[in-house]
C-alpha atoms as a PDB file:
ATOM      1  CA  UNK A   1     125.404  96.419 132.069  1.00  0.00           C
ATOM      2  CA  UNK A   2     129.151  95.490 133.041  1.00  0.00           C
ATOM      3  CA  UNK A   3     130.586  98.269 131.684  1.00  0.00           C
ATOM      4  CA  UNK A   4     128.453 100.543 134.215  1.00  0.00           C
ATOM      5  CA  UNK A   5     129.097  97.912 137.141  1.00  0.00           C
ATOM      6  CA  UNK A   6     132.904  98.857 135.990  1.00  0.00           C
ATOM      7  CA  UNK A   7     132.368 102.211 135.453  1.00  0.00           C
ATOM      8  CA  UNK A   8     130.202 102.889 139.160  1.00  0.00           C
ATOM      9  CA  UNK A   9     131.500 105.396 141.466  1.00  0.00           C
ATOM     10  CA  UNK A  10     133.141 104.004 144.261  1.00  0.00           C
ATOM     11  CA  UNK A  11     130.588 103.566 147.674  1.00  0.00           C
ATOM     12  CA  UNK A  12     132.459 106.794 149.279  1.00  0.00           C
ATOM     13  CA  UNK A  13     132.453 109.055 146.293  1.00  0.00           C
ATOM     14  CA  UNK A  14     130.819 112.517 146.934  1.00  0.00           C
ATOM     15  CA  UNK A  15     128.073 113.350 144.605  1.00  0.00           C
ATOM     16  CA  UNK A  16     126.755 117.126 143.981  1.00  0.00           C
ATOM     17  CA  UNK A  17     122.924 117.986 143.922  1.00  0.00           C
ATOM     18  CA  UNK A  18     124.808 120.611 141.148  1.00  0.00           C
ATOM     19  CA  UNK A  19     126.825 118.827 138.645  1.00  0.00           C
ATOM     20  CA  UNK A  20     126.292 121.433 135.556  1.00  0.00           C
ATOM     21  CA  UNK A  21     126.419 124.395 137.472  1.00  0.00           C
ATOM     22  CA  UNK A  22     129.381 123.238 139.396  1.00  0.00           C
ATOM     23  CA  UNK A  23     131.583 122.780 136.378  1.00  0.00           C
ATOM     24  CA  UNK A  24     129.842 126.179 134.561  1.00  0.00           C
ATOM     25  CA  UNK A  25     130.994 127.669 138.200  1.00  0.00           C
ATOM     26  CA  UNK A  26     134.312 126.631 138.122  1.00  0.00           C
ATOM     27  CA  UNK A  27     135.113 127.003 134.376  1.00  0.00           C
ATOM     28  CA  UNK A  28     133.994 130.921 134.457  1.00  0.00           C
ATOM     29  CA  UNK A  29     135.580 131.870 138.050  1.00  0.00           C
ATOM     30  CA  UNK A  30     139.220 130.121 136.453  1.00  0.00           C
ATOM     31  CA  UNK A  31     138.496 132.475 133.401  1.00  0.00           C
ATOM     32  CA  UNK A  32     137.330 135.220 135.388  1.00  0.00           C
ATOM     33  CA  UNK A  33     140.883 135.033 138.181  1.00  0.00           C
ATOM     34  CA  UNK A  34     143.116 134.884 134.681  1.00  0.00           C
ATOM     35  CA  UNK A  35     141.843 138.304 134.153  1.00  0.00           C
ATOM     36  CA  UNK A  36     139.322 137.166 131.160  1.00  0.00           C
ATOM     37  CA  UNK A  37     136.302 139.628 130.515  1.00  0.00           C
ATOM     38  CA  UNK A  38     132.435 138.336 131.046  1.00  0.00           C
ATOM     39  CA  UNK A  39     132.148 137.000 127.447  1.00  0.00           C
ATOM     40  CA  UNK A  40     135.360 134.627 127.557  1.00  0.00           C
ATOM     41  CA  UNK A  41     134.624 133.825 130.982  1.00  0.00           C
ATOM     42  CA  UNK A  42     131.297 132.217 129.614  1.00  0.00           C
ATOM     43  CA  UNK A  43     132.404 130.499 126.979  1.00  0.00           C
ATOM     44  CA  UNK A  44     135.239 129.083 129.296  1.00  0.00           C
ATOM     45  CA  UNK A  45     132.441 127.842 131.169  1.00  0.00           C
ATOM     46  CA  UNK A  46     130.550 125.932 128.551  1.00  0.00           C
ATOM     47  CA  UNK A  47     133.760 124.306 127.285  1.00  0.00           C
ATOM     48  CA  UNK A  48     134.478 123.325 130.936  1.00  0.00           C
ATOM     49  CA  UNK A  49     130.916 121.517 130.645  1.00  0.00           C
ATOM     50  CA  UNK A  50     131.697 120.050 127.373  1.00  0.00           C
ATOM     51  CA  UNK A  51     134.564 118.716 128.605  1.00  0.00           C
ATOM     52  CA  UNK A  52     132.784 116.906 131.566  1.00  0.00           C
ATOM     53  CA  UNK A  53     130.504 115.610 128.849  1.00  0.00           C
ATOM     54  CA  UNK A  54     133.635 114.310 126.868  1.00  0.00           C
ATOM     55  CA  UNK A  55     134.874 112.683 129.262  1.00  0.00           C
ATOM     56  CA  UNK A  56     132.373 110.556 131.425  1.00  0.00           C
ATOM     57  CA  UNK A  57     128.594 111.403 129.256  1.00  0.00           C
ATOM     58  CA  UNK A  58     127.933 113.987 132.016  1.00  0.00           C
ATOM     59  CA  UNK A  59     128.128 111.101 135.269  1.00  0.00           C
ATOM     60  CA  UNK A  60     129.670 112.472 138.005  1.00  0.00           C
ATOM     61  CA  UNK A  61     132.460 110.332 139.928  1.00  0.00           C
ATOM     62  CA  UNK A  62     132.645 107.385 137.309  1.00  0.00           C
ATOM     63  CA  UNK A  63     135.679 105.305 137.585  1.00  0.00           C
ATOM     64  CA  UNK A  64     136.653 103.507 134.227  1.00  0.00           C
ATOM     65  CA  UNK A  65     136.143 100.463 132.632  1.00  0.00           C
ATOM     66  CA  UNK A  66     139.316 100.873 130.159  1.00  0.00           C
ATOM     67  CA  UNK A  67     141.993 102.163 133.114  1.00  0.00           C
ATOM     68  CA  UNK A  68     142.569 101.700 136.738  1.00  0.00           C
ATOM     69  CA  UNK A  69     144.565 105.426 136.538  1.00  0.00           C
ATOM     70  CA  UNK A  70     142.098 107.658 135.817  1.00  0.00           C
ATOM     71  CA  UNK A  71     139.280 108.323 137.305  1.00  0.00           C
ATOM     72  CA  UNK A  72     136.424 110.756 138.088  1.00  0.00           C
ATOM     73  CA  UNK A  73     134.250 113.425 136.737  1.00  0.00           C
ATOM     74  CA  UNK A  74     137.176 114.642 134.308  1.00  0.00           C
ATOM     75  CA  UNK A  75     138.737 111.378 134.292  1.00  0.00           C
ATOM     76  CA  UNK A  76     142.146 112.617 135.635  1.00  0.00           C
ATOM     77  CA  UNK A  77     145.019 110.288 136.990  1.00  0.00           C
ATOM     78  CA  UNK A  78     146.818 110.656 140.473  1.00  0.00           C
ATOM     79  CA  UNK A  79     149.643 113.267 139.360  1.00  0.00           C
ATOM     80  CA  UNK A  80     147.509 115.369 137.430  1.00  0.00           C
ATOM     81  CA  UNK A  81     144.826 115.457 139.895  1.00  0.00           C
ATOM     82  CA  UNK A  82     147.787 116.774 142.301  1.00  0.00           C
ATOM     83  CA  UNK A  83     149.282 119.233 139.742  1.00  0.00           C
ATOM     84  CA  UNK A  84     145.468 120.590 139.568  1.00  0.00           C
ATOM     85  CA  UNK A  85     145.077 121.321 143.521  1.00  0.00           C
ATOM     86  CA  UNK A  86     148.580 122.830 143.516  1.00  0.00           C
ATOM     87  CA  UNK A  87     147.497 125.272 140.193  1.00  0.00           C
ATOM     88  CA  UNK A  88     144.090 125.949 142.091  1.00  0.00           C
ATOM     89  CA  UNK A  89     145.669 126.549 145.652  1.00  0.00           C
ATOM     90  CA  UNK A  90     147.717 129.467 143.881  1.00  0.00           C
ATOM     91  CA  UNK A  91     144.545 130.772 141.934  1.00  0.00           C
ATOM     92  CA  UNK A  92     142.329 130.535 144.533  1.00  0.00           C
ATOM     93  CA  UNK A  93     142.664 134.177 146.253  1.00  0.00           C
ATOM     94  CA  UNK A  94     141.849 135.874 143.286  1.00  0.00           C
ATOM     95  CA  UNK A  95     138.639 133.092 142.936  1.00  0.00           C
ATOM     96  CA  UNK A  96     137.471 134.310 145.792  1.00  0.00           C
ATOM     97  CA  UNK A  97     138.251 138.810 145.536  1.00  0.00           C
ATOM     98  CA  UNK A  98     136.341 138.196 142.569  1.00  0.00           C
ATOM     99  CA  UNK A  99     134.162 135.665 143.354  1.00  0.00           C
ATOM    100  CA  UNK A 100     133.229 134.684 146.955  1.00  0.00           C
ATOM    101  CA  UNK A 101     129.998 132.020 146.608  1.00  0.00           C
ATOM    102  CA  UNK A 102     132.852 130.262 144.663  1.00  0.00           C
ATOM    103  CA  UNK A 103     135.535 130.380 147.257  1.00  0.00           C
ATOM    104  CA  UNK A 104     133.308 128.984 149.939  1.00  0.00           C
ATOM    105  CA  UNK A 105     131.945 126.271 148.037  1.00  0.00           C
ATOM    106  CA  UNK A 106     135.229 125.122 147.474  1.00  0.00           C
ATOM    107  CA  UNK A 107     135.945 125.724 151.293  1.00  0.00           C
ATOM    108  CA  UNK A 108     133.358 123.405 152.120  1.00  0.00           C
ATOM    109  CA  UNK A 109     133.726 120.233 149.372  1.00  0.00           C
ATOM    110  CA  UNK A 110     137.884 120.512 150.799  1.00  0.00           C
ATOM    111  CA  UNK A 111     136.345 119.861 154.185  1.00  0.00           C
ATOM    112  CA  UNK A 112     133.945 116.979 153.007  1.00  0.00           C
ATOM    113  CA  UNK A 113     136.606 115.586 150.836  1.00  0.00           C
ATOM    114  CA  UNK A 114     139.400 115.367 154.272  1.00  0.00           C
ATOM    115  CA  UNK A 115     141.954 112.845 153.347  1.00  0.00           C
ATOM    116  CA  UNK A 116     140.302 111.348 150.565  1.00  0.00           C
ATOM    117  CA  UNK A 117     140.711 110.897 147.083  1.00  0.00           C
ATOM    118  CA  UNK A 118     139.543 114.616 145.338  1.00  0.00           C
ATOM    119  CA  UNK A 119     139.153 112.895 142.215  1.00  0.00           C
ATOM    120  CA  UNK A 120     135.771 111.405 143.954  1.00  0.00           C
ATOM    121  CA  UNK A 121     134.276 114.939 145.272  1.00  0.00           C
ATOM    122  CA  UNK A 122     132.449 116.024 141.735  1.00  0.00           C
ATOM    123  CA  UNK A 123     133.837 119.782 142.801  1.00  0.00           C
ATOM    124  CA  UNK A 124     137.161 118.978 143.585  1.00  0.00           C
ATOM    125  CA  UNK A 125     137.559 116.658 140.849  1.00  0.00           C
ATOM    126  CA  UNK A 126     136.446 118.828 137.647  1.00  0.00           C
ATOM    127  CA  UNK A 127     138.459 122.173 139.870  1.00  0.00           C
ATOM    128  CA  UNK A 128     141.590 119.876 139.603  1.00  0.00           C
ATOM    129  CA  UNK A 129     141.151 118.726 136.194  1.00  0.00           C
ATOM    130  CA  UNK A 130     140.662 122.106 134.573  1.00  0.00           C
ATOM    131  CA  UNK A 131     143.334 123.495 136.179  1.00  0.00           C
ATOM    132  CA  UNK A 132     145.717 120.710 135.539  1.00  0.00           C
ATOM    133  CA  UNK A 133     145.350 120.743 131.915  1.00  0.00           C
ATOM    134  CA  UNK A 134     142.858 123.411 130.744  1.00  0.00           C
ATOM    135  CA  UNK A 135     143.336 126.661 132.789  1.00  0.00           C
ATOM    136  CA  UNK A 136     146.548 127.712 131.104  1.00  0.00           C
ATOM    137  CA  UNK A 137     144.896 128.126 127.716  1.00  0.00           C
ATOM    138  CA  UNK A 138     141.862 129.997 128.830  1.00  0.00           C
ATOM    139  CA  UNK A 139     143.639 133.113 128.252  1.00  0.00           C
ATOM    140  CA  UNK A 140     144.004 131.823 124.466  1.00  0.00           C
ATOM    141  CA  UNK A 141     139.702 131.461 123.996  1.00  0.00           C
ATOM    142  CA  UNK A 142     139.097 134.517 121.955  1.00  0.00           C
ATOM    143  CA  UNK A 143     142.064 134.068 119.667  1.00  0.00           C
ATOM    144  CA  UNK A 144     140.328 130.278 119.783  1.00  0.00           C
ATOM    145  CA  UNK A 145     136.791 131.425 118.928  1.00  0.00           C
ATOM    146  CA  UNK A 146     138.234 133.540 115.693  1.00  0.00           C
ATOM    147  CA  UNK A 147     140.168 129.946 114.612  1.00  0.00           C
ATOM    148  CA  UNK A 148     137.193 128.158 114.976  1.00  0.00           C
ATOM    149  CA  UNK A 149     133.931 130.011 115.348  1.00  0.00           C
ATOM    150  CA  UNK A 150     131.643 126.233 115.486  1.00  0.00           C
ATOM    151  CA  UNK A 151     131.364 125.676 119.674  1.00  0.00           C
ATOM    152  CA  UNK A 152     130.885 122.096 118.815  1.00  0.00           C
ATOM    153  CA  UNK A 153     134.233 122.790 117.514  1.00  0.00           C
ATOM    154  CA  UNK A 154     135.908 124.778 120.524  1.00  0.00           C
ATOM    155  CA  UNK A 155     134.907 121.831 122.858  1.00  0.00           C
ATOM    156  CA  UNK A 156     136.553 119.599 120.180  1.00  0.00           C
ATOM    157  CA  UNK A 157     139.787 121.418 120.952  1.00  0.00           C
ATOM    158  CA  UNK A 158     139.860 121.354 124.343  1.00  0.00           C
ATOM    159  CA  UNK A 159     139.244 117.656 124.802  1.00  0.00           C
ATOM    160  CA  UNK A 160     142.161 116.757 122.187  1.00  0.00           C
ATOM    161  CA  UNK A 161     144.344 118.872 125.116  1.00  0.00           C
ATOM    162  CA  UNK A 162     143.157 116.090 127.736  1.00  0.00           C
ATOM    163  CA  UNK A 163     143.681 113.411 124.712  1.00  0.00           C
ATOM    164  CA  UNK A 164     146.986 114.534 122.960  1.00  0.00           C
ATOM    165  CA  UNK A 165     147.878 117.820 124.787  1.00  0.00           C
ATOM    166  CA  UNK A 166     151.588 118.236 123.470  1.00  0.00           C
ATOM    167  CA  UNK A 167     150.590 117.713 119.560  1.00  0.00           C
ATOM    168  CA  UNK A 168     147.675 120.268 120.432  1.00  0.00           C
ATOM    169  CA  UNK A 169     150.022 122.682 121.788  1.00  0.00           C
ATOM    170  CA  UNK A 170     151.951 122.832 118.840  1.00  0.00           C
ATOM    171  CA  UNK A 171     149.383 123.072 116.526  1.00  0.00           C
ATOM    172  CA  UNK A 172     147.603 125.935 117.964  1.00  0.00           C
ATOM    173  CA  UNK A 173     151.085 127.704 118.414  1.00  0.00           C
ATOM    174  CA  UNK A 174     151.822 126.718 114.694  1.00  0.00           C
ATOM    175  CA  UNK A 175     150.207 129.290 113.234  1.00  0.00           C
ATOM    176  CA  UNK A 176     148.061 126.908 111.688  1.00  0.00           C
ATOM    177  CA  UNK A 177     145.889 124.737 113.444  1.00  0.00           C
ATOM    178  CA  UNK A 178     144.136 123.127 110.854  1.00  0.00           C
ATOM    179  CA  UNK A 179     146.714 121.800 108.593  1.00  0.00           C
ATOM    180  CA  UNK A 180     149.168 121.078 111.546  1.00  0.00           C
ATOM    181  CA  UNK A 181     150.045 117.652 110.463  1.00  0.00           C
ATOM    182  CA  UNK A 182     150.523 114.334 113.298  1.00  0.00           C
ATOM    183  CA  UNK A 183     151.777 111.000 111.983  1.00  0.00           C
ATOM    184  CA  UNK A 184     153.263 109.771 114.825  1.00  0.00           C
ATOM    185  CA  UNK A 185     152.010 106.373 115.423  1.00  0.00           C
ATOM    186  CA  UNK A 186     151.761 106.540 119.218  1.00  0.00           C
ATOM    187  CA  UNK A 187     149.808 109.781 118.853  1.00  0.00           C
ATOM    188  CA  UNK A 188     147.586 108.171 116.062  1.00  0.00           C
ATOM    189  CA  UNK A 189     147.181 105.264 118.586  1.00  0.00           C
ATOM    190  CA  UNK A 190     145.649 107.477 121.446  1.00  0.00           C
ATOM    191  CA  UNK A 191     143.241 108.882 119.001  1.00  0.00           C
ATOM    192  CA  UNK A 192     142.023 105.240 117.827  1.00  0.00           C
ATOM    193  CA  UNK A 193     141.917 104.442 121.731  1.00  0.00           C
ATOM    194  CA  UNK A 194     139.126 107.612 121.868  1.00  0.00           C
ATOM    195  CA  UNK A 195     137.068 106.879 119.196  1.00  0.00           C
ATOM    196  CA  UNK A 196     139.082 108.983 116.436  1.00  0.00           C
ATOM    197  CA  UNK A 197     139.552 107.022 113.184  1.00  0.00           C
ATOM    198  CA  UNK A 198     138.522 104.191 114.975  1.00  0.00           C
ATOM    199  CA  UNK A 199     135.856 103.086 112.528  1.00  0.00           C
ATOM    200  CA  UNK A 200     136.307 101.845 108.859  1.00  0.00           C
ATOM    201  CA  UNK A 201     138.609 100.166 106.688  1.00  0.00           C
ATOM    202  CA  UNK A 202     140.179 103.690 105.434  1.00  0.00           C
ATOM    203  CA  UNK A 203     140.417 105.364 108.953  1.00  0.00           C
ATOM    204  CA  UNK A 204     142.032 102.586 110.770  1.00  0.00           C
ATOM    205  CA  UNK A 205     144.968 102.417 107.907  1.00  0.00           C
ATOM    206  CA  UNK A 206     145.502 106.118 108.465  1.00  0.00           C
ATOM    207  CA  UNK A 207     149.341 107.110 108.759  1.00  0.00           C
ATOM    208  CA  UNK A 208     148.778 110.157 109.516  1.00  0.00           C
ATOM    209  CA  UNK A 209     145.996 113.253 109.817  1.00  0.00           C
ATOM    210  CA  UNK A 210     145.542 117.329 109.976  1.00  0.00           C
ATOM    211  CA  UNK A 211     143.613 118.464 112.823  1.00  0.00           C
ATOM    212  CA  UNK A 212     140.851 119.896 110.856  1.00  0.00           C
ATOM    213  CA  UNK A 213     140.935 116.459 109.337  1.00  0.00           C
ATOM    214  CA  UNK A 214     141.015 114.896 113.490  1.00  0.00           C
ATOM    215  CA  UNK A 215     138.176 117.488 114.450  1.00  0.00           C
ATOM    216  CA  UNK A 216     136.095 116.329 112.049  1.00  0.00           C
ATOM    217  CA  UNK A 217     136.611 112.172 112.509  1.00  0.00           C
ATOM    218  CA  UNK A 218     135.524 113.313 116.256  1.00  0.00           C
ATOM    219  CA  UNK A 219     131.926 112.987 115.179  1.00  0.00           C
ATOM    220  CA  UNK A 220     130.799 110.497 117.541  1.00  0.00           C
ATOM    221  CA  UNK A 221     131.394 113.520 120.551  1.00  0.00           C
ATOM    222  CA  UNK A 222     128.820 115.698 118.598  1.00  0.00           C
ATOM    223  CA  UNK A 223     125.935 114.769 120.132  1.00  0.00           C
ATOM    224  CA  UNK A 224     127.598 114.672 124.124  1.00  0.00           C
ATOM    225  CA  UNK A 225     128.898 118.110 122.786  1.00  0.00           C
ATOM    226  CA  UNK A 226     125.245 119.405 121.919  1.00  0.00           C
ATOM    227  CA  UNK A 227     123.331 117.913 124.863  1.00  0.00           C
ATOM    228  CA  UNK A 228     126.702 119.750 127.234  1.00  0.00           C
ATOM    229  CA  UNK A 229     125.629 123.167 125.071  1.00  0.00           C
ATOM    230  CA  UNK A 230     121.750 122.926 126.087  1.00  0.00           C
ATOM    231  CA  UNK A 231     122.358 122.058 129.734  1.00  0.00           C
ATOM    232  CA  UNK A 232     124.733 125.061 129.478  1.00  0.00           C
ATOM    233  CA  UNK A 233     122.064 127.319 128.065  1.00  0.00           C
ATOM    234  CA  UNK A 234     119.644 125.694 131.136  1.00  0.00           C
ATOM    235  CA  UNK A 235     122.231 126.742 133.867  1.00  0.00           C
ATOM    236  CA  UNK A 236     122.514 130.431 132.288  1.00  0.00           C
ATOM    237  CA  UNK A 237     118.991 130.377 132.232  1.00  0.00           C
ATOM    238  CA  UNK A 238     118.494 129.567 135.639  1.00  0.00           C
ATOM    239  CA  UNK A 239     121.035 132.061 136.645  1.00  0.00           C
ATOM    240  CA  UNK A 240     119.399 134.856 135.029  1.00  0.00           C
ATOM    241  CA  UNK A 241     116.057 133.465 136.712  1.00  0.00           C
ATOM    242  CA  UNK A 242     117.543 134.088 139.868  1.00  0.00           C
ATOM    243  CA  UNK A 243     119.112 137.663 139.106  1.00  0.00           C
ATOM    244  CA  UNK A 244     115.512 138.643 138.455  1.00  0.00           C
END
């Protein structure tokens, strides 16, 4: 019960009637402006979900009971949250030639949001946060998918970018991801501080670890990763209810 008093969204955060669909939206129309065909563009938007998942159980506008820096629907801090509106501000033309519904959406949550914090609009907050740290490797998805074909596995990735994005980097440009090696002890810290290797006599006197070895200690995300997939597979669902 105190950790969701400390957790609650601030009194003037701005909640969407949406929340899946909105981060499905905005996952797939960032896919869609880098030029990605339909099939990437989806799977860009169930990460994007999986993420949200990840990061606050699928709540939108949570603060956090651990930090007073980030905060949110994708849990992002002050700078990144301002390196994400700059990244989407750019984007955002080719959002909207390609898709419209999307540009005035975000047209309208700006408006709402004013001079507040965009980190407590749901749309502007996840829009800010993908672009921040996620966007520029949407482009990499296929060669992702071939790496590691498990989607439980995918979504793994992309939340060890918003956990340890430079060691992440470098493995994927390693040329191989899963035996890319980190035994750094500040890195190994984050990953205790996220419920990696956290649990256990053997994992918490860990020096070191491959990520193959990291994706699989992430077992405690499984099951937010599975219940992100099936509200995915709801909101495509939907969507090809309405295109009836």
């Amino acid at each position: 019960a105190l950790f969701r008093i400390m957790q609650a969204p601030p009194a003037d955060a701005q909640a969407s009637s949406t929340p899946f669909k909105d981060v499905v939206d905005l996952g797939t129309a960032i896919a869609r402006a880098k030029g990605l065909d339909a099939a990437t563009a989806d799977a860009a938007g169930r990460i994007s979900l999986g993420l949200f998942f990840a990061e606050t159980n699928g709540n939108q506008n949570i603060g956090n009971a651990r930090s007073n820096k980030y905060k949110g629907s994708l849990q992002t801090g002050p700078a990144e949250d301002r390196s994400g509106s700059r990244a989407w501000a750019a984007i955002k033309p080719k959002v909207a030639a390609l898709d419209p519904g999307v540009a005035a959406r975000d047209d309208k949550e700006v408006a709402r949001v004013g001079h507040g914090d965009q980190r407590f609009n749901h749309w502007t907050a996840v829009r800010n946060g993908l672009m921040h740290a996620h966007a520029d490797l949407f482009p990499q998805i296929p060669a992702i998918v071939k790496l590691l074909p498990d989607r439980i596995d995918q979504m793994k990735l992309f939340e060890l970018i918003q956990i340890i994005p430079t060691p992440t980097r470098a493995a994927l440009a390693s040329g191989n991801f899963a035996a890319y090696r980190i035994a750094e002890p500040r890195i190994m810290a984050f990953l205790r501080n996220n419920s990696i290797f956290t649990f256990g006599t053997a994992d918490r006197a860990r020096s070191s670890a491959t990520f193959r070895e990291i994706l699989d200690a992430m077992w405690l995300f499984n099951e937010k990763f599975e219940r992100a997939q099936a509200r995915f597979e709801e909101v495509k669902a939907q969507e090809r209810g309405r295109a009836r």
